[in-house]
C-alpha atoms as a PDB file:
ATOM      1  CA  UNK A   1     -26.732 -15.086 -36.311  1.00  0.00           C
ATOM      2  CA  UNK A   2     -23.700 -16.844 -36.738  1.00  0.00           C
ATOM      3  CA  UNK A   3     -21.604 -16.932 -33.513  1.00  0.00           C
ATOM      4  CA  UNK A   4     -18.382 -18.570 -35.687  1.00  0.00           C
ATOM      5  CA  UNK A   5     -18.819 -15.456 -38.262  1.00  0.00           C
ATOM      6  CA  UNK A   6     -17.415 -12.881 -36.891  1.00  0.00           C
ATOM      7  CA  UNK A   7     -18.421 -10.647 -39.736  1.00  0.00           C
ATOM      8  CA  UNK A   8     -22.108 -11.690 -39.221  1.00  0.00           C
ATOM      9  CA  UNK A   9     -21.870 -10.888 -35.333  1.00  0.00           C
ATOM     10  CA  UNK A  10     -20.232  -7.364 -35.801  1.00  0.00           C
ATOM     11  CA  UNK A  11     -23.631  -6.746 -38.527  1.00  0.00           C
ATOM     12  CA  UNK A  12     -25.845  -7.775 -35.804  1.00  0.00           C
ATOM     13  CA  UNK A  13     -24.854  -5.736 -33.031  1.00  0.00           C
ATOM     14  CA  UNK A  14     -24.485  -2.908 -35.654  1.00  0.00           C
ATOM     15  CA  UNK A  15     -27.869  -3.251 -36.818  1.00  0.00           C
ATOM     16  CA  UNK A  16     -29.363  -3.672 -33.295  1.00  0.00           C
ATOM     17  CA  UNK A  17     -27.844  -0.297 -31.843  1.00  0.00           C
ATOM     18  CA  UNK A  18     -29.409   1.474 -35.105  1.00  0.00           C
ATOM     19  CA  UNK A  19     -32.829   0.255 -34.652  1.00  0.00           C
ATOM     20  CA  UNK A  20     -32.752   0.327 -31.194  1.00  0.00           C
ATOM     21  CA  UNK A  21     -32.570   4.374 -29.428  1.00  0.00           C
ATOM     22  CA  UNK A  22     -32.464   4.119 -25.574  1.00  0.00           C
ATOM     23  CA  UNK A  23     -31.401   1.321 -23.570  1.00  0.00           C
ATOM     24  CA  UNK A  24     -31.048   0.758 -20.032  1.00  0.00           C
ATOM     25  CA  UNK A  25     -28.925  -2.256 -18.713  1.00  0.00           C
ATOM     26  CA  UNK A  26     -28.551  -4.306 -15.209  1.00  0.00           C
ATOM     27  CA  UNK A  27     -27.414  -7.430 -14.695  1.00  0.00           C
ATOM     28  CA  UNK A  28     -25.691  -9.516 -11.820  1.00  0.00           C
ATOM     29  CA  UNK A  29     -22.079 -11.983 -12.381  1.00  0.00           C
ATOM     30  CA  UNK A  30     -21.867 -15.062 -10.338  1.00  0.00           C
ATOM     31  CA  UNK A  31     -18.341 -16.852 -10.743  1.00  0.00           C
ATOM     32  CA  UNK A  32     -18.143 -20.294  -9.787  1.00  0.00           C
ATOM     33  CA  UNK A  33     -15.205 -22.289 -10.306  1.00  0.00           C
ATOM     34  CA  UNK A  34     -13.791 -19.943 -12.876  1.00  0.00           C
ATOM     35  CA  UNK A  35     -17.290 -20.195 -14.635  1.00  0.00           C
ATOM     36  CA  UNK A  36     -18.964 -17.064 -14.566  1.00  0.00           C
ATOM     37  CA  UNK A  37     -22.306 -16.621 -15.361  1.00  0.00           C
ATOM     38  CA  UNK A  38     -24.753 -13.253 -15.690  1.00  0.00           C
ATOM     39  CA  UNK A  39     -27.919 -12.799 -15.263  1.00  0.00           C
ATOM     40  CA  UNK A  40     -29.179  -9.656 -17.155  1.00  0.00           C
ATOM     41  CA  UNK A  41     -32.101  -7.391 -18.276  1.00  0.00           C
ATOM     42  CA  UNK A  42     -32.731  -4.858 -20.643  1.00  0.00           C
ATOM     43  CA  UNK A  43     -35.033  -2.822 -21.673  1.00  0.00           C
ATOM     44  CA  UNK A  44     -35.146  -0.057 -24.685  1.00  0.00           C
ATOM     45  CA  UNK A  45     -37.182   1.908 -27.087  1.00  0.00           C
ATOM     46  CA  UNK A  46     -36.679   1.674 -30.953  1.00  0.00           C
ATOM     47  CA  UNK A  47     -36.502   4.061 -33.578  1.00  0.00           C
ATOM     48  CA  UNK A  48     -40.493   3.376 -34.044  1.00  0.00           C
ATOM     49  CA  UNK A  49     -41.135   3.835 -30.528  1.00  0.00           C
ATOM     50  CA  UNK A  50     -42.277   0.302 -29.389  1.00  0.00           C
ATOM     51  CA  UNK A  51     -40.499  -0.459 -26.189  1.00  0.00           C
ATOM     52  CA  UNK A  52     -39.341  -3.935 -25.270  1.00  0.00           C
ATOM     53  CA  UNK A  53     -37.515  -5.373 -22.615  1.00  0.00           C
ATOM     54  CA  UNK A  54     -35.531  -9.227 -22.489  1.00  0.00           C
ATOM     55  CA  UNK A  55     -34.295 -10.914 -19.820  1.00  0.00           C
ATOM     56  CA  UNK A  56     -31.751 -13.839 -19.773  1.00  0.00           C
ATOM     57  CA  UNK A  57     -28.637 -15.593 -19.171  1.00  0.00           C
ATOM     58  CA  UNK A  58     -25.212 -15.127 -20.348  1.00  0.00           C
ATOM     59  CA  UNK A  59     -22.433 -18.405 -19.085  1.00  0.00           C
ATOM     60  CA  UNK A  60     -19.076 -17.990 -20.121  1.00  0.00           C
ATOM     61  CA  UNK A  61     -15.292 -18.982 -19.602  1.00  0.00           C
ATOM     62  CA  UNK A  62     -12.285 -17.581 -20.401  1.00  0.00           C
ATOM     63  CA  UNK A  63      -8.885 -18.601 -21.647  1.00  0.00           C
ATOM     64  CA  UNK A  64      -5.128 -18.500 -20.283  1.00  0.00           C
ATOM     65  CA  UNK A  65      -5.199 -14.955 -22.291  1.00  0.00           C
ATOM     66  CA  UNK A  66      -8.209 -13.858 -20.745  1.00  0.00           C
ATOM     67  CA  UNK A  67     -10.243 -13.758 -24.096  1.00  0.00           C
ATOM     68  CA  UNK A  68     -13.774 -15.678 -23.723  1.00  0.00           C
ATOM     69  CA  UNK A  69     -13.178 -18.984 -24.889  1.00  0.00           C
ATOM     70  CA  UNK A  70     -16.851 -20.119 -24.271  1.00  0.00           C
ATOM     71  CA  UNK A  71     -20.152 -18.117 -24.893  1.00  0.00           C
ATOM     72  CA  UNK A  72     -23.956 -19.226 -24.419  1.00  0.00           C
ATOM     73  CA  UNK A  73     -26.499 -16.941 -24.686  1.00  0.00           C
ATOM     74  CA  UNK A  74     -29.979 -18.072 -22.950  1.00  0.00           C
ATOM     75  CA  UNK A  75     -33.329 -15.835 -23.034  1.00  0.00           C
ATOM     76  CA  UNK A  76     -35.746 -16.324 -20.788  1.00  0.00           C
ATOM     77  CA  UNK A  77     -39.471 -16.239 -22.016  1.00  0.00           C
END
């Protein structure tokens, strides 16, 4: 994916809420110095049936408009 194509990260997120059918969320915001940083899970089941789960990190900033200026995207293994 191409996080500077907006048009390419609209398809993915499309695509991934197609294939995937149930999804359960949590995750936990720490904000440190106007960084804030979360540390989620989630775990779903696709159209197939195969469930998976990932875990990882999201760190992010945002500008004077409040629109995230920064994104990384981290998954843990």
């Amino acid at each position: 994916m191409q996080p500077d194509n907006p048009a390419k990260v609209a398809e993915f997120f499309e695509n991934f809420f197609k294939d995937n059918q149930e999804l359960r969320h949590l995750f936990h915001v720490v904000v440190d110095d106007g960084n804030y940083q979360a540390e989620w899970a989630v775990a779903g089941r696709k159209r197939s049936g195969k469930i998976f789960v990932f875990h990882g990190f999201d760190t992010y900033q945002f500008d004077q408009q409040n629109k995230i200026s920064f994104l990384k995207v981290k998954l843990e293994k």
